[in-house]
Protein backbone atom coordinates (compact mmCIF):
# COMPACT_ATOMS: atom_id res chain seq x y z
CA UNK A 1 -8.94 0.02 -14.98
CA UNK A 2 -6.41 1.03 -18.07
CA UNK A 3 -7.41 4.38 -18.23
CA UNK A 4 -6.24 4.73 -14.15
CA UNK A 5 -3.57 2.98 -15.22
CA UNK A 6 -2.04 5.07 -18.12
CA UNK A 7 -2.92 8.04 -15.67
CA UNK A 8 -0.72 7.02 -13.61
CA UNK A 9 2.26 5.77 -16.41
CA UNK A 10 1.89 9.20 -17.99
CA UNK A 11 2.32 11.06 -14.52
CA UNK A 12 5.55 8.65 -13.82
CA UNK A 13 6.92 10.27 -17.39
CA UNK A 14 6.68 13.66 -16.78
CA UNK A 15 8.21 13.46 -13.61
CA UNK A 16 11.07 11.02 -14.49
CA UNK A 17 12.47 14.28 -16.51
CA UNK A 18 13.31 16.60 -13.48
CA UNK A 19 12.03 14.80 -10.40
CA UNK A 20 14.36 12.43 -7.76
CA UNK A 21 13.47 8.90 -7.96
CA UNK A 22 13.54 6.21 -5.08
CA UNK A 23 13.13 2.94 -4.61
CA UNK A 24 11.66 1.66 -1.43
CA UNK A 25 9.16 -0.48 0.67
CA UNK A 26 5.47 0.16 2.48
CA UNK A 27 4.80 -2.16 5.77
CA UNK A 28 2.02 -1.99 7.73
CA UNK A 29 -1.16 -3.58 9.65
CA UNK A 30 -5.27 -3.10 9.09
CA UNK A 31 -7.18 -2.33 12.21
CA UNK A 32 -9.89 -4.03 10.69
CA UNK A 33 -10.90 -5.29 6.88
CA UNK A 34 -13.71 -6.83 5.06
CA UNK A 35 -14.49 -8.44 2.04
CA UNK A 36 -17.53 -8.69 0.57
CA UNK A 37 -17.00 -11.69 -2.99
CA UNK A 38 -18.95 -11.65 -5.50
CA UNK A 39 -22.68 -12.95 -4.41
CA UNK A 40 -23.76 -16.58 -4.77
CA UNK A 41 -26.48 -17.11 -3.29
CA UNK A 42 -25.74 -20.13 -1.53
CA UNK A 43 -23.54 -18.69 1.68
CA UNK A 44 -22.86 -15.55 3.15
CA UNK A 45 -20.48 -13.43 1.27
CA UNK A 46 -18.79 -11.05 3.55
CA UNK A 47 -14.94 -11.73 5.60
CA UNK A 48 -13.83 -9.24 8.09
CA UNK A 49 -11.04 -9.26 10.55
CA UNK A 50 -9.56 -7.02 13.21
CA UNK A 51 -6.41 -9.15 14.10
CA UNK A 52 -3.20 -10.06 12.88
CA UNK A 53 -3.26 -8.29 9.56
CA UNK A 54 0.63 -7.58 8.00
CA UNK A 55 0.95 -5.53 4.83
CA UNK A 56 4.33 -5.58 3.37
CA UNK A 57 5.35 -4.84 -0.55
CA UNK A 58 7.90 -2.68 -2.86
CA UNK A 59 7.59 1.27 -3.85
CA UNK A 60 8.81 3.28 -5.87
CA UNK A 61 8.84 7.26 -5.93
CA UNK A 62 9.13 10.10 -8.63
CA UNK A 63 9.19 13.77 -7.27
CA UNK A 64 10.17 16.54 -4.92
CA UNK A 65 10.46 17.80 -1.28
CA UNK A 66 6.51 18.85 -1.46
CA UNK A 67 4.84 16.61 -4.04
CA UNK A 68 5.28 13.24 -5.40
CA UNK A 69 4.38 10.39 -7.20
CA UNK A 70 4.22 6.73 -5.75
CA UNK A 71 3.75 2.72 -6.92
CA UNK A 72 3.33 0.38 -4.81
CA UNK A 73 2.26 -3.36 -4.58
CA UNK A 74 1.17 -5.04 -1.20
CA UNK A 75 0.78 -8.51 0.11
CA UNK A 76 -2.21 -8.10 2.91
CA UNK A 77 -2.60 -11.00 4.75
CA UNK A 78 -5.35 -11.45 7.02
CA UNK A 79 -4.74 -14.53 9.44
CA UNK A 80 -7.50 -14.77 11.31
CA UNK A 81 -10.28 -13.80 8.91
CA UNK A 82 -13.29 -15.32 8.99
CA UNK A 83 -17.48 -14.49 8.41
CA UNK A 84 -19.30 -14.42 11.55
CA UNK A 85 -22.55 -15.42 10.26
CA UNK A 86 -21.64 -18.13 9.01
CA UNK A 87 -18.09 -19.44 9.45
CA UNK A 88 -16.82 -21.35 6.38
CA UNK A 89 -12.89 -21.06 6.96
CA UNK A 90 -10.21 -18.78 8.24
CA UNK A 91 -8.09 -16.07 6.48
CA UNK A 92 -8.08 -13.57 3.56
CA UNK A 93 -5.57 -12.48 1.66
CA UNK A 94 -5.18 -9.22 -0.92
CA UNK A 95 -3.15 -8.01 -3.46
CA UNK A 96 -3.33 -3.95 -3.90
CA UNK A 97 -1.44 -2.05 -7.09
CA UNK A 98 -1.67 1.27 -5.79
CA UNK A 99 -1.12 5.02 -7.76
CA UNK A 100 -0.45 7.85 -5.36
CA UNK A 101 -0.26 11.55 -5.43
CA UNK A 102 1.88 12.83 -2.15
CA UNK A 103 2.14 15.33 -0.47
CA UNK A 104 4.80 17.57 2.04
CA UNK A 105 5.48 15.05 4.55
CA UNK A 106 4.24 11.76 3.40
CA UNK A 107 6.46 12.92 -0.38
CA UNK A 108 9.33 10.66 -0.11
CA UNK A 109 11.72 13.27 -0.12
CA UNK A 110 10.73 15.86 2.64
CA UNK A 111 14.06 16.96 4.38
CA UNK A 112 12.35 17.54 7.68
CA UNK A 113 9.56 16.35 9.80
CA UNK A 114 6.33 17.81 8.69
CA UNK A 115 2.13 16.60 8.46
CA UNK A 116 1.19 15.45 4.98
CA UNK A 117 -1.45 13.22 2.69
CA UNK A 118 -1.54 11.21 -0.29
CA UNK A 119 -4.97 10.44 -2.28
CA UNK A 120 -4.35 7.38 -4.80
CA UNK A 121 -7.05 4.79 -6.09
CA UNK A 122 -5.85 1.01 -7.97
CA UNK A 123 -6.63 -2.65 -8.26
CA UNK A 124 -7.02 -5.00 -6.02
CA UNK A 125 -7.14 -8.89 -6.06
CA UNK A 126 -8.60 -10.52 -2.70
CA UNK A 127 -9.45 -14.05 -1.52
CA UNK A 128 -11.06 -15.18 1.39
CA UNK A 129 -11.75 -18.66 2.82
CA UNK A 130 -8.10 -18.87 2.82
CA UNK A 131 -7.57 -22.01 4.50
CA UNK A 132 -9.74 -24.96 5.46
CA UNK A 133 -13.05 -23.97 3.35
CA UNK A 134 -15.75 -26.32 4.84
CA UNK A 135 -16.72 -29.11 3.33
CA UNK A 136 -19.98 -29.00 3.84
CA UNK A 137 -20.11 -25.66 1.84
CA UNK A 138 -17.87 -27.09 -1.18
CA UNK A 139 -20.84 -29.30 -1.07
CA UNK A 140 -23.67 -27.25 -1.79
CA UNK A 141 -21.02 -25.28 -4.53
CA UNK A 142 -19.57 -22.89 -2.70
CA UNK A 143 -16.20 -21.22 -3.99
CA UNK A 144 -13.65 -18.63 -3.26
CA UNK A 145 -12.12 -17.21 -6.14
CA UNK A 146 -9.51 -14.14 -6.35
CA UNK A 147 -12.09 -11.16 -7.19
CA UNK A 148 -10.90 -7.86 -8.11
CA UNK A 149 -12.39 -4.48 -7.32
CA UNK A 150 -11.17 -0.44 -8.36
CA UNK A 151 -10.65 1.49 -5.19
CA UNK A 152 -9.92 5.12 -3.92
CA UNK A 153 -7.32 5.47 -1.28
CA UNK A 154 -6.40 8.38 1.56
CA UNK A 155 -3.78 8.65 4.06
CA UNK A 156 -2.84 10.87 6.82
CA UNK A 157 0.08 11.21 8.46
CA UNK A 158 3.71 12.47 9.47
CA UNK A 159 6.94 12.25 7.74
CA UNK A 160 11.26 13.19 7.92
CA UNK A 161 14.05 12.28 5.64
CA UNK A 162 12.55 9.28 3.42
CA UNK A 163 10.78 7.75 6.31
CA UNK A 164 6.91 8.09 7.18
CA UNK A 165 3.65 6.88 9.10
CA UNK A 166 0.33 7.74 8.40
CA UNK A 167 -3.33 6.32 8.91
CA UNK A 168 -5.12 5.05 5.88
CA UNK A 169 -8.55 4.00 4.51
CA UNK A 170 -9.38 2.37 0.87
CA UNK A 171 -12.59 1.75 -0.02
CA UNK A 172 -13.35 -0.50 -3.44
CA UNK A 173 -16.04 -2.04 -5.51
CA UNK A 174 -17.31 -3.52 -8.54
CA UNK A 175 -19.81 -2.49 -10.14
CA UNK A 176 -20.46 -6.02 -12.64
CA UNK A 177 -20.66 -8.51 -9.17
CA UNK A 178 -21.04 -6.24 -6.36
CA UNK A 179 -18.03 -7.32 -4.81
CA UNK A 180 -16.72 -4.76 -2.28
CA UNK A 181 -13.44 -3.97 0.24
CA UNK A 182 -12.40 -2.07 2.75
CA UNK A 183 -9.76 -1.75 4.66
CA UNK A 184 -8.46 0.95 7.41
CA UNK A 185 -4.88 0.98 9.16
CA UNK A 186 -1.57 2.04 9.25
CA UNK A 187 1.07 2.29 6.95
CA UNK A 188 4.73 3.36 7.07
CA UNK A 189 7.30 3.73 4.23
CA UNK A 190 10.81 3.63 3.68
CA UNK A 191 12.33 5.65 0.91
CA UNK A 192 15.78 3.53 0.68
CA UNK A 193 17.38 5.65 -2.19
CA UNK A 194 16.77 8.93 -0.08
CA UNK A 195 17.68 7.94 2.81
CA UNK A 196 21.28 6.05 1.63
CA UNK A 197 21.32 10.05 -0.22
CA UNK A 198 20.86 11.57 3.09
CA UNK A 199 23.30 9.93 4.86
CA UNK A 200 26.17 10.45 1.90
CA UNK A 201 25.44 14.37 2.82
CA UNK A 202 25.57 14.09 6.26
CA UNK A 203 28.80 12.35 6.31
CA UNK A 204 31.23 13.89 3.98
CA UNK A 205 34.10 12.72 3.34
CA UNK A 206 36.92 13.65 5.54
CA UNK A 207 39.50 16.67 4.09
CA UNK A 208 42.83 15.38 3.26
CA UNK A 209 45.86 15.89 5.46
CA UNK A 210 47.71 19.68 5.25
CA UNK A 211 50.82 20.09 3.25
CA UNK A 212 53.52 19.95 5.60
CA UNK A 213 55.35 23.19 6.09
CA UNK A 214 58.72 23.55 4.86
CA UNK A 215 60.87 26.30 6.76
C-alpha cells in the first residue's frame, strides 16, 4: 500500500515541473457492486447492489493534452444494499483513494473531443450493513467493520475541454482476510481549473476604443 502510494507522489513531482495542474471533481453511479468482508463464519459475507448508487468526491490533475496524472477520493454510497442470502440490513458505503494514469481524451486537458482510458489501482475502505444490522445477528456476534482492500482500476470513455464520461470497473482484494470488491459504472469528471482556462481564451477581452482622428 506505501509503495503504490509513493508511486504515485513521485509521478505527481515530476510532472508538477512542466505539466498544467487542475483542480476538479469525479461524480458518478455503479451499475452494480459487491462486497465481500472479511469472513466470520457466523453469516454470509457478501453485499451487492444494482440501485441507487452515487459516487461523488474531489480530483486533482497534473499533465498534458495526451497524458496525465490524476487523485481522486470518492464517497460511494450504496442505498439499497443488502445480501440476498441472508438479509442482515440495508446499505454499503466505500471510500476509494484512487492513482490514475490518463490518457488523450479522458487527460484533463484534451482541447477537443476525442476516445481515451485511464488504468489506476488504490485503497479502498468499505462498510456494509449500513443501517439497521439485525439484531438477531449482533446476537450470535456478528459485525461490520470498515475493511480495506488494494484494487486495480480501468476506464473507457470520451472526453472535450476539461469535461469527460467513461465506463469503469475496479476490482480489489486482500490477500490477509479475503475480503474482496467490485464495482462497475460510470464516471464523469470535471476539470474546473481548465475549463475556467478555456473560457478566459475564448473570450478575450474586448480591444480598446480607436484614437479619434484629428483633421
Amino acid at each position: 500500500m506505501k509503495k503504490l502510494f509513493i508511486f504515485f507522489i513521485l509521478i505527481f513531482t515530476g510532472f508538477s515541473s512542466f505539466g498544467q495542474f487542475g483542480f476538479g471533481t469525479v461524480g458518478g453511479f455503479d451499475f452494480y457492486q459487491r462486497y465481500k468482508n472479511p469472513v466470520d463464519n457466523i453469516a454470509y459475507p457478501a453485499s451487492g447492489n444494482a440501485l441507487l448508487n452515487i459516487i461523488y468526491g474531489p480530483k486533482i490533475w497534473i499533465g498534458s493534452k495526451k497524458f496525465s496524472v490524476s487523485l481522486e477520493g470518492q464517497v460511494n454510497l450504496g442505498l439499497t444494499s443488502f445480501a440476498l442470502k441472508d438479509f442482515k440490513g440495508l446499505g454499503a458505503v466505500s471510500f476509494p483513494v484512487i492513482g490514475k494514469l490518463n490518457f488523450k481524451g479522458l487527460s484533463g486537458f484534451h482541447t477537443g473531443f476525442a476516445t481515451g482510458f485511464s488504468i489506476g489501482g488504490g485503497v479502498q475502505w468499505s462498510k456494509t450493513e449500513l443501517f439497521y444490522l439485525d439484531n438477531k445477528f449482533k446476537n450470535k456476534g456478528v459485525e461490520r467493520e470498515f475493511f480495506d482492500v488494494i484494487f486495480g482500476q480501468i476506464d473507457i470513455g470520451v472526453g472535450s475541454f476539461g469535461t469527460d464520461g467513461s465506463f469503469y470497473v475496479r476490482y480489489g482484494y486482500n490477500p490477509d482476510n479475503k475480503a474482496k470488491v467490485l464495482n462497475i459504472g460510470m464516471v464523469f469528471n470535471s476539470n474546473k481549473t481548465f475549463k475556467k482556462k478555456m473560457k478566459k481564451l475564448g473570450n478575450p477581452p474586448e480591444p480598446p476604443p480607436p484614437l479619434p482622428v484629428i483633421e
